[in-house]
Protein backbone atom coordinates (compact mmCIF):
# COMPACT_ATOMS: atom_id res chain seq x y z
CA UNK A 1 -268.79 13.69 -113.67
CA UNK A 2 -265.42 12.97 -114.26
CA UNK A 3 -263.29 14.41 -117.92
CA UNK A 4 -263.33 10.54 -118.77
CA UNK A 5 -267.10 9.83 -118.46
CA UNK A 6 -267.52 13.14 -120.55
CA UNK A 7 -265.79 11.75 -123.30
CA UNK A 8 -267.16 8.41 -123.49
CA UNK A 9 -270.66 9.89 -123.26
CA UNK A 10 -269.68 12.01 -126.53
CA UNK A 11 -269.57 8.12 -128.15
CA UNK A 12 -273.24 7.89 -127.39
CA UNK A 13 -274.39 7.86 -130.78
CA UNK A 14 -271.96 4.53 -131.63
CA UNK A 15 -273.11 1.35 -132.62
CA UNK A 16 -274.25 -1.16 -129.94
CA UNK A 17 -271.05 -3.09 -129.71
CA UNK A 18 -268.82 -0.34 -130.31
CA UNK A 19 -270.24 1.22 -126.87
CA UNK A 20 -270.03 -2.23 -125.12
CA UNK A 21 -266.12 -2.50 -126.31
CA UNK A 22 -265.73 1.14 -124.95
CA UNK A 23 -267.52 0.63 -122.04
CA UNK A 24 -265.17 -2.18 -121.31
CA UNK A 25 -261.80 -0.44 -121.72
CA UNK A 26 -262.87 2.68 -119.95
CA UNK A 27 -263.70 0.10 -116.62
CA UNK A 28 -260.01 -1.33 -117.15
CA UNK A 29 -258.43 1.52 -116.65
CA UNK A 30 -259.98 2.84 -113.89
CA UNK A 31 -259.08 -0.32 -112.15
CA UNK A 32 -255.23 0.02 -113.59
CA UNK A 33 -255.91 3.66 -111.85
CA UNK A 34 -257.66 2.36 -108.38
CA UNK A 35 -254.24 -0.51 -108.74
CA UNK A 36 -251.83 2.19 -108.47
CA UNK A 37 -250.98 2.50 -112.33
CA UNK A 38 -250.69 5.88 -114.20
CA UNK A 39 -253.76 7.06 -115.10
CA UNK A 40 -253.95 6.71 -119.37
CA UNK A 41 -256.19 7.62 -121.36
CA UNK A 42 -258.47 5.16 -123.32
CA UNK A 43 -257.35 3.98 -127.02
CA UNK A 44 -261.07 4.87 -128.17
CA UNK A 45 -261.05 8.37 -126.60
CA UNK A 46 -257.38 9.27 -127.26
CA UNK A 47 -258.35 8.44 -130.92
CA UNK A 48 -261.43 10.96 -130.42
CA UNK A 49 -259.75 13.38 -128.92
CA UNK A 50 -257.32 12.83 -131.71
CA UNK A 51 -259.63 13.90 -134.17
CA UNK A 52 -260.50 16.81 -132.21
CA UNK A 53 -257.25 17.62 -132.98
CA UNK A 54 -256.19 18.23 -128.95
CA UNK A 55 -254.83 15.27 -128.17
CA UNK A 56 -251.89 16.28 -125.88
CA UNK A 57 -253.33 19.27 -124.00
CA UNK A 58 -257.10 17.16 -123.41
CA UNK A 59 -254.71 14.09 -122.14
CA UNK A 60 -252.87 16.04 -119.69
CA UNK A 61 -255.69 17.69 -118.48
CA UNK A 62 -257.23 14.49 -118.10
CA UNK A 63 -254.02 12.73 -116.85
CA UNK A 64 -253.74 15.83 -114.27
CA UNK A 65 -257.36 15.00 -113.58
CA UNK A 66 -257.10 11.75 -112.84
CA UNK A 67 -254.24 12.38 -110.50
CA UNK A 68 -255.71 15.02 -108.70
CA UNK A 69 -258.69 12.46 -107.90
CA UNK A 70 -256.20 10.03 -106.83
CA UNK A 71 -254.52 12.55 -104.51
CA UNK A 72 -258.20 12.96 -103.17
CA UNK A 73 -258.43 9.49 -102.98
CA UNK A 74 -255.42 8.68 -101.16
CA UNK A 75 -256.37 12.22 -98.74
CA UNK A 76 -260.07 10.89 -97.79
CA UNK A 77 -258.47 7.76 -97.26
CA UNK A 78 -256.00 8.82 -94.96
CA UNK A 79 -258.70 10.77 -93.45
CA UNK A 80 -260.70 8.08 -92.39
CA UNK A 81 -257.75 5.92 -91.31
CA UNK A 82 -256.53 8.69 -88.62
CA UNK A 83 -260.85 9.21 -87.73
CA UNK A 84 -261.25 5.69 -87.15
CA UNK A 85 -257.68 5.55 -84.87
CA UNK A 86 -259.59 8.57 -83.18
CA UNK A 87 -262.58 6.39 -82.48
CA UNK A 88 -261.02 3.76 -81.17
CA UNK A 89 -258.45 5.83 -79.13
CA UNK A 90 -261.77 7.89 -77.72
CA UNK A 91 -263.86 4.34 -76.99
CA UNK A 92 -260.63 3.08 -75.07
CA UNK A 93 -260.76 6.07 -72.96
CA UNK A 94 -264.27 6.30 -71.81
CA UNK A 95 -264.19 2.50 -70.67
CA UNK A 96 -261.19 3.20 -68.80
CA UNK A 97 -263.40 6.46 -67.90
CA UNK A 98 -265.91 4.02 -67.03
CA UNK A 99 -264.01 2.00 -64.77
CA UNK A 100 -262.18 4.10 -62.97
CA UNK A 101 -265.95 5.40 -61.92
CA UNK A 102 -267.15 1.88 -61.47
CA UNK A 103 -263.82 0.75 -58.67
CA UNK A 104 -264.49 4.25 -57.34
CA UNK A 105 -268.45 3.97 -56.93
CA UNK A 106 -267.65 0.25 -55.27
CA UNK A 107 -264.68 1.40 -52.86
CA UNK A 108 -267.20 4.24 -51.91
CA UNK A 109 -269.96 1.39 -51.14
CA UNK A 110 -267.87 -0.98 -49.55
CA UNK A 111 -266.37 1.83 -47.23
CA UNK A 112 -270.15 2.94 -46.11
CA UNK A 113 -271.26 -0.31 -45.47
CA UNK A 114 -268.19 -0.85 -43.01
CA UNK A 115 -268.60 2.30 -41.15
CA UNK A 116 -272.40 1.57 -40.93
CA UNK A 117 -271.37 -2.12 -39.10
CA UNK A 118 -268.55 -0.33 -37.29
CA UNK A 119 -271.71 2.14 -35.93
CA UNK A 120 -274.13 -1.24 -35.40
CA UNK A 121 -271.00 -2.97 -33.39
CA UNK A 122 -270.88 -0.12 -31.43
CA UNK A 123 -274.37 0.65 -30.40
CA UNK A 124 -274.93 -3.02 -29.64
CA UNK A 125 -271.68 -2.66 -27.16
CA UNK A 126 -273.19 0.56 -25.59
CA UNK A 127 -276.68 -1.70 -25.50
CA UNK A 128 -275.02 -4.50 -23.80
CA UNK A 129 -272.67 -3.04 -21.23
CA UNK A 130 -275.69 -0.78 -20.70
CA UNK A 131 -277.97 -3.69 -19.59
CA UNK A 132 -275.05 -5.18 -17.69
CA UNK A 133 -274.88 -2.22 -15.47
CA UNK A 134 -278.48 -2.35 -14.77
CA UNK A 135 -278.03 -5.80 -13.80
CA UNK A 136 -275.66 -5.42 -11.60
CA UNK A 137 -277.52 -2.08 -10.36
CA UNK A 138 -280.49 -4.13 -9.39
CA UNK A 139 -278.09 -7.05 -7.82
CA UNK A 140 -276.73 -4.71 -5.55
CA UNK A 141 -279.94 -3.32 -4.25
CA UNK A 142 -281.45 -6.77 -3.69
CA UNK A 143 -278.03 -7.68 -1.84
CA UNK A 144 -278.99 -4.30 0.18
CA UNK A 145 -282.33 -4.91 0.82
CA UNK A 146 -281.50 -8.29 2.00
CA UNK A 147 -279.35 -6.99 4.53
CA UNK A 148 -282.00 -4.02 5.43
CA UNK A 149 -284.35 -6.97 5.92
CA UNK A 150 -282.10 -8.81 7.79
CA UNK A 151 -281.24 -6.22 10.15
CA UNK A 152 -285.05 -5.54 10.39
CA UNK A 153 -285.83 -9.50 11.16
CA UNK A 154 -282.93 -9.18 14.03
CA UNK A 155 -284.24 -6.15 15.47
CA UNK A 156 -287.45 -8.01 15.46
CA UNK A 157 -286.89 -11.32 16.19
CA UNK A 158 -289.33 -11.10 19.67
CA UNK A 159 -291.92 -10.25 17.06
CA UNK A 160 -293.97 -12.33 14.93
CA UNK A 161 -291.74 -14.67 13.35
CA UNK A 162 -294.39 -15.83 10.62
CA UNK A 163 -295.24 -11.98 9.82
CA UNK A 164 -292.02 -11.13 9.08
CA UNK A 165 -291.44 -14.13 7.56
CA UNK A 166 -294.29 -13.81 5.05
CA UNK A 167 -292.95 -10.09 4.19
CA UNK A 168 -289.48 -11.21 3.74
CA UNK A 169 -290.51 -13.63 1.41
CA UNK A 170 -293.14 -11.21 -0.62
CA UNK A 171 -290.10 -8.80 -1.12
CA UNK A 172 -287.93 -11.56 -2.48
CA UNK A 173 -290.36 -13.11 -5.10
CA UNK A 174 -290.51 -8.80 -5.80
CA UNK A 175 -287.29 -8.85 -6.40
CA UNK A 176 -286.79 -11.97 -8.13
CA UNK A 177 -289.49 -10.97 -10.44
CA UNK A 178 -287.67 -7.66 -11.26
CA UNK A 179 -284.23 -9.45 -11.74
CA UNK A 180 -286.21 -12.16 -13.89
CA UNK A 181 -287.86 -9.20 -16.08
CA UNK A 182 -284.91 -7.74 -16.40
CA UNK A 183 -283.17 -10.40 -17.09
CA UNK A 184 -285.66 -11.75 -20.05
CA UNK A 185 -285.24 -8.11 -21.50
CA UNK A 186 -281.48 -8.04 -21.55
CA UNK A 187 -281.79 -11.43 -23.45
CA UNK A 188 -284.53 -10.14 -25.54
CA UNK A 189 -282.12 -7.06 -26.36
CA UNK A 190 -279.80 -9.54 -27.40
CA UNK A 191 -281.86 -11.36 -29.61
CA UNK A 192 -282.47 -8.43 -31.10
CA UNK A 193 -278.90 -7.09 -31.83
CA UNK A 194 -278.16 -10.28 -33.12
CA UNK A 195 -280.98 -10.41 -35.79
CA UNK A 196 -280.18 -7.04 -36.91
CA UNK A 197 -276.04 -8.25 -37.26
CA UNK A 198 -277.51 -10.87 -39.03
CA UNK A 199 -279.34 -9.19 -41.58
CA UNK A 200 -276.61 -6.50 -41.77
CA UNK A 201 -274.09 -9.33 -41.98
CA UNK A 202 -276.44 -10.58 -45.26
CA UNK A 203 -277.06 -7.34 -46.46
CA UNK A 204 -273.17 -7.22 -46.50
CA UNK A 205 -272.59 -10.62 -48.38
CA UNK A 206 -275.17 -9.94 -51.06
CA UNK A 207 -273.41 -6.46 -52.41
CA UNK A 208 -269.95 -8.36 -52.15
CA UNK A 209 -271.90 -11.16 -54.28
CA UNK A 210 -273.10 -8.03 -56.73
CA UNK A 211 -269.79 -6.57 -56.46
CA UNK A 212 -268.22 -10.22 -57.44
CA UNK A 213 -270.48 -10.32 -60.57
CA UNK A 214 -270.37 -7.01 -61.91
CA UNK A 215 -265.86 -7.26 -61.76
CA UNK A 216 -266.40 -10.71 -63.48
CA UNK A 217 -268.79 -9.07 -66.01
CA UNK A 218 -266.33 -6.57 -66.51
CA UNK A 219 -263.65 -8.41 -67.34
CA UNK A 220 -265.65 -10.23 -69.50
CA UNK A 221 -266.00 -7.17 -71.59
């Protein structure tokens, strides 16, 4: 309680109105005092404190008083002034904080997902130069078994022409079965790659899509 609300409740005992009219002068000068004004003591209480007969030692105490809350004032003030600069300094670094992490966490993404096609583009390279070589692998061995067969029908040309005839053709459908079954499974291969680029390739467009909405959300902020 502060020296002026001890003095005014020493009034207590006043008459209705008499309170009401001190009640009402003690409220003005606190708000001269919140305004900035010197702190004074009220006309009823000086007059008290008059009859007391300390009037100039009780008003300075209460004038020093008074000050001293207004220093505290004007302290707690300042105070929370500098904590709430410190609040806001502290919330403008952990968003920054927050999006440093957030460009790092997507450069780290994007650079995964690009090494992981790089890797894909490869393997489907190794896949397709792989088949390749068996194609031409089995090419060459039907060219040479042509020419073994051909060498075989001229050594044996006094022979049965319709035996030999019926063998040579046997051994081509062979062959022209393997090269068709292996050429079906190259193009199956291929098929294959090429869903899996796709769905990589989708994969790929929805995080740059996520990516998109999270840096427009951002900036939003």
């Amino acid at each position: 309680m502060s020296s002026v609300e001890g003095q005014t409740a020493v009034n207590l005992t006043a008459p209705k109105d008499q309170q009401l009219h001190h009640h009402e002068e003690d409220m003005l000068a606190q708000l001269d005092v919140a305004a900035g004004a010197k702190p004074i003591v009220p006309p009823h209480l000086l007059a008290r404190l008059q009859q007391l007969g300390l009037p100039d030692k009780t008003q300075q105490d209460i004038e020093n008083k008074l000050a001293e809350a207004e220093e505290r004032r004007k302290k707690l003030e300042e105070e929370r002034v500098q904590k709430a600069h410190e609040n806001v300094k502290h919330a403008k670094e952990v968003s920054e904080k927050i999006r440093q992490d957030a460009d790092l966490s997507r450069d780290e993404s994007l650079e995964k997902l690009r090494e992981k096609q790089e890797n894909a583009e490869r393997v489907r390279q190794e896949q397709l130069e792989q088949a390749e070589a068996r194609r031409k692998a089995l090419e060459e061995e039907k060219r040479q078994k042509l020419e073994e067969h051909l060498q075989k029908v001229k050594s044996i040309r006094d022979r049965d022409a319709e035996s030999e005839k019926t063998l040579y053709e046997q051994q081509r459908t062979e062959l022209d079965q393997k090269m068709k079954a292996v050429e079906q499974r190259r193009l199956d291969l291929e098929n294959a790659l090429k869903e899996k680029m796709q769905a990589r390739q989708a994969i790929a467009e929805q995080v740059r899509q996520r990516q998109q909405e999270q840096s427009a959300a951002a900036a939003d902020k």
